[in-house]
Protein backbone atom coordinates (compact mmCIF):
# COMPACT_ATOMS: atom_id res chain seq x y z
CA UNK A 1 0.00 0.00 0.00
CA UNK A 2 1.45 3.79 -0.79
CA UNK A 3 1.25 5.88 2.00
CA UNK A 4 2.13 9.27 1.31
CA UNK A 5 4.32 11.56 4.05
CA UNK A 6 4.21 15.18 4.09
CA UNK A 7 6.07 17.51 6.60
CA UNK A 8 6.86 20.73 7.86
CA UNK A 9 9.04 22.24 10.56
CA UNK A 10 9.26 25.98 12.12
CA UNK A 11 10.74 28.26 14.08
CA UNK A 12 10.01 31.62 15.80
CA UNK A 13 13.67 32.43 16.13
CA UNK A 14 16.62 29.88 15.35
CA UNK A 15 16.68 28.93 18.11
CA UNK A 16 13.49 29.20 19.30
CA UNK A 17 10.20 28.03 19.44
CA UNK A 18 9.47 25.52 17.40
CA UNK A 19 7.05 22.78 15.95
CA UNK A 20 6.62 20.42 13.28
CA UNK A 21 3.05 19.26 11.25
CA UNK A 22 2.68 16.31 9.82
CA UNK A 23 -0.21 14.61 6.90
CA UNK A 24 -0.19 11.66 6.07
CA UNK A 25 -2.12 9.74 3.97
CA UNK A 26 -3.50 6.55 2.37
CA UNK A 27 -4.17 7.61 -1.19
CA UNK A 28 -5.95 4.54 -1.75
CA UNK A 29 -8.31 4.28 0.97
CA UNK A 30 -9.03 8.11 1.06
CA UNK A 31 -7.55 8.43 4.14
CA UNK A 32 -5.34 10.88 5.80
CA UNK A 33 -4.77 11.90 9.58
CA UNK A 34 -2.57 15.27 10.67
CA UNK A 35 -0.33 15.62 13.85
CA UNK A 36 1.29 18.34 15.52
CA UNK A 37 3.83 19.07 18.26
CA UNK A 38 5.60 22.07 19.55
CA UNK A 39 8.88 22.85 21.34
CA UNK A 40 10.12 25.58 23.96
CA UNK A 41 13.51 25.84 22.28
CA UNK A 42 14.71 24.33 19.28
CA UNK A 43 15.81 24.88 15.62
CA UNK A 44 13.95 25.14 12.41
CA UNK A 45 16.69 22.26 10.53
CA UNK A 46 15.71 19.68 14.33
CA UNK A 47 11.96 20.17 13.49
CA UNK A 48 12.05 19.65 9.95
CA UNK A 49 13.83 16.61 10.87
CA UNK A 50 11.74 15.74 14.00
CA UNK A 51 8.75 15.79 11.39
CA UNK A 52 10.27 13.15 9.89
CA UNK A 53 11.07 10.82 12.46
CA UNK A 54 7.92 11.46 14.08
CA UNK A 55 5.76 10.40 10.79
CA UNK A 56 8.10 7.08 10.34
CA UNK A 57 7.77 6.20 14.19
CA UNK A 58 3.45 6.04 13.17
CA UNK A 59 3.81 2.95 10.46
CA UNK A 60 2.78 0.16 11.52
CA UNK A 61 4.13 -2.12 8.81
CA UNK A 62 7.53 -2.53 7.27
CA UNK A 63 5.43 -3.58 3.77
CA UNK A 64 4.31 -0.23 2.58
CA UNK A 65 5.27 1.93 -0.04
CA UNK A 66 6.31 5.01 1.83
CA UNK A 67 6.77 8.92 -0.14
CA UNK A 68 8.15 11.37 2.34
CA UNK A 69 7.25 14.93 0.55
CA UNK A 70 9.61 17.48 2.52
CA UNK A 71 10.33 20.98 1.78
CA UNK A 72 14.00 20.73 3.57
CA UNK A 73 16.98 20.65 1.65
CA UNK A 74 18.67 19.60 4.81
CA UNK A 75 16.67 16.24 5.20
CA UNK A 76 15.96 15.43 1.75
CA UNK A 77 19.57 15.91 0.93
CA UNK A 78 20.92 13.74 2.95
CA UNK A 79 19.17 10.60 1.55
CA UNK A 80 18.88 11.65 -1.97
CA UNK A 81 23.11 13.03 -1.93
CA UNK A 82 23.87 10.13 0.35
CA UNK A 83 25.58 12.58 2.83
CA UNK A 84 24.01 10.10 5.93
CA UNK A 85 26.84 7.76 4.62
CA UNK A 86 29.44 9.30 5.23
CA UNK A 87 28.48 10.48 8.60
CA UNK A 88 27.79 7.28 9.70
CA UNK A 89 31.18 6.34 8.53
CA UNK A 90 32.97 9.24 10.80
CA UNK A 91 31.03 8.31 13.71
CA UNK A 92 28.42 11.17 13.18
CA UNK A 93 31.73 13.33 13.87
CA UNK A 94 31.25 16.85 13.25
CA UNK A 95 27.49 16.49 12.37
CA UNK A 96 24.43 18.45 13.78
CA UNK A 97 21.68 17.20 15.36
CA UNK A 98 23.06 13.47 15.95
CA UNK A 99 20.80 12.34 18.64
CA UNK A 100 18.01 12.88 15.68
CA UNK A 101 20.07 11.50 12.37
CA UNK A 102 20.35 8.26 14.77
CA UNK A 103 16.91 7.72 15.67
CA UNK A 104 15.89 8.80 11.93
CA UNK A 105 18.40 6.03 9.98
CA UNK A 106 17.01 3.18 12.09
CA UNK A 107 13.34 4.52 10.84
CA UNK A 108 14.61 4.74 6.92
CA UNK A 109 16.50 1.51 7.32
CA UNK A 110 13.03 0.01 8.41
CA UNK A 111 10.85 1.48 6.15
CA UNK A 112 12.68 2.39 3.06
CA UNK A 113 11.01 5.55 2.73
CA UNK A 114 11.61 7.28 -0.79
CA UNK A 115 12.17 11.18 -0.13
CA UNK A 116 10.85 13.80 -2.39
CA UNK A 117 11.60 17.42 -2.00
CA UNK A 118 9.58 20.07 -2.59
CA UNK A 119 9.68 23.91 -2.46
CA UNK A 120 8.11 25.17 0.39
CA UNK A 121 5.75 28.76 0.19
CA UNK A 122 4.98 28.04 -3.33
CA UNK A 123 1.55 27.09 -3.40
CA UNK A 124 1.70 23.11 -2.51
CA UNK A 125 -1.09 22.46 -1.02
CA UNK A 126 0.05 19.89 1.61
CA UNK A 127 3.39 21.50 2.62
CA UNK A 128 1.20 24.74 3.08
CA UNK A 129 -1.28 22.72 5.62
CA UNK A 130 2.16 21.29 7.49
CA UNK A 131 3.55 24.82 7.53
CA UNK A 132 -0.17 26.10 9.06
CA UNK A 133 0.15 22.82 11.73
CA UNK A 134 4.15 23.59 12.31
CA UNK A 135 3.66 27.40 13.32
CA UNK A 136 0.65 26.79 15.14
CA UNK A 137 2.09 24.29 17.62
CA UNK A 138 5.11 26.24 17.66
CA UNK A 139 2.48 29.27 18.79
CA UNK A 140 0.83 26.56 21.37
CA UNK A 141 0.47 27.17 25.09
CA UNK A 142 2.19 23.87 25.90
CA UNK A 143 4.98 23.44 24.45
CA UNK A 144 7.73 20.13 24.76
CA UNK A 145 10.86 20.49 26.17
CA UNK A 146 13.51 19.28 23.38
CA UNK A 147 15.90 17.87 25.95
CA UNK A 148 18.59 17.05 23.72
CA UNK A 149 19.01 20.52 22.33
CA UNK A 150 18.55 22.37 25.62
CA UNK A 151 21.76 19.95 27.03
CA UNK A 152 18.85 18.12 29.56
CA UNK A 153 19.77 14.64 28.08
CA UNK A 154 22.05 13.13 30.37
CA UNK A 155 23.65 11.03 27.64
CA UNK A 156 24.23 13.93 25.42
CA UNK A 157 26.89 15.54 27.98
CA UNK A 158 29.53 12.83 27.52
């Protein structure tokens, strides 16, 4: 079955506050379902990212055809240029955002997700609804603490 992946991540301020949205969908069975969630302090590049992993972590099944539709350079590019190889060949040495790129290759390894990008603010319909559901968490009253990034992740101080 295709399932189809869109995301979004923002920031008010980089760092800042930030959030990600999230649609995906089930072309085939006319379905589709949207999630949310918003940080205290983050970046725009973790969100985008977040998105991501966050969408991936919802399959249920290894057996799907999965289309991840992001509007990030940053996340695209490193599937579709095959940068994530050579990090994971230095030891993530000298990469951002490692605690994230981990959790995110044992996801793609999984589910073999084919990544698309597309330009974001120019009229695509579904990256303009993840935009809408990235700022607005990122506007939310409760926002997440991203512990990693704020240095509250005992296992990132060592």
């Amino acid at each position: 079955m295709r399932i189809e992946i869109y995301t979004d991540g923002a920031c008010s301020g980089n760092p800042g506050k930030g959030g990600y949205g999230i649609l995906m969908r089930v072309p085939e069975k006319n379905y589709q379902k949207t999630f949310s969630k918003g940080f205290r302090k983050t970046t725009n590049n973790r969100m985008e990212l977040l998105a991501v992993i966050s969408a991936l972590e919802k399959l249920k099944s290894t057996e799907n055809d999965i289309h991840v539709y992001t509007d990030s350079k940053y996340v695209a590019d490193a599937v579709n240029q095959n940068w994530i190889t050579g990090w994971i060949k230095r030891g993530w040495k000298n990469v951002k955002n490692p605690d994230l790129w981990k959790k995110f290759i044992e996801l793609y390894n999984q589910h073999k997700p084919t990544m698309h990008w597309v330009k974001g603010h120019a009229g695509h319909f579904e990256n303009e609804l993840c935009d809408k559901l990235a700022v607005a968490a990122a506007s939310s009253p409760n926002l997440e603490i991203d512990t990693y990034f704020e240095g509250l992740d005992n296992n990132s101080l060592f």
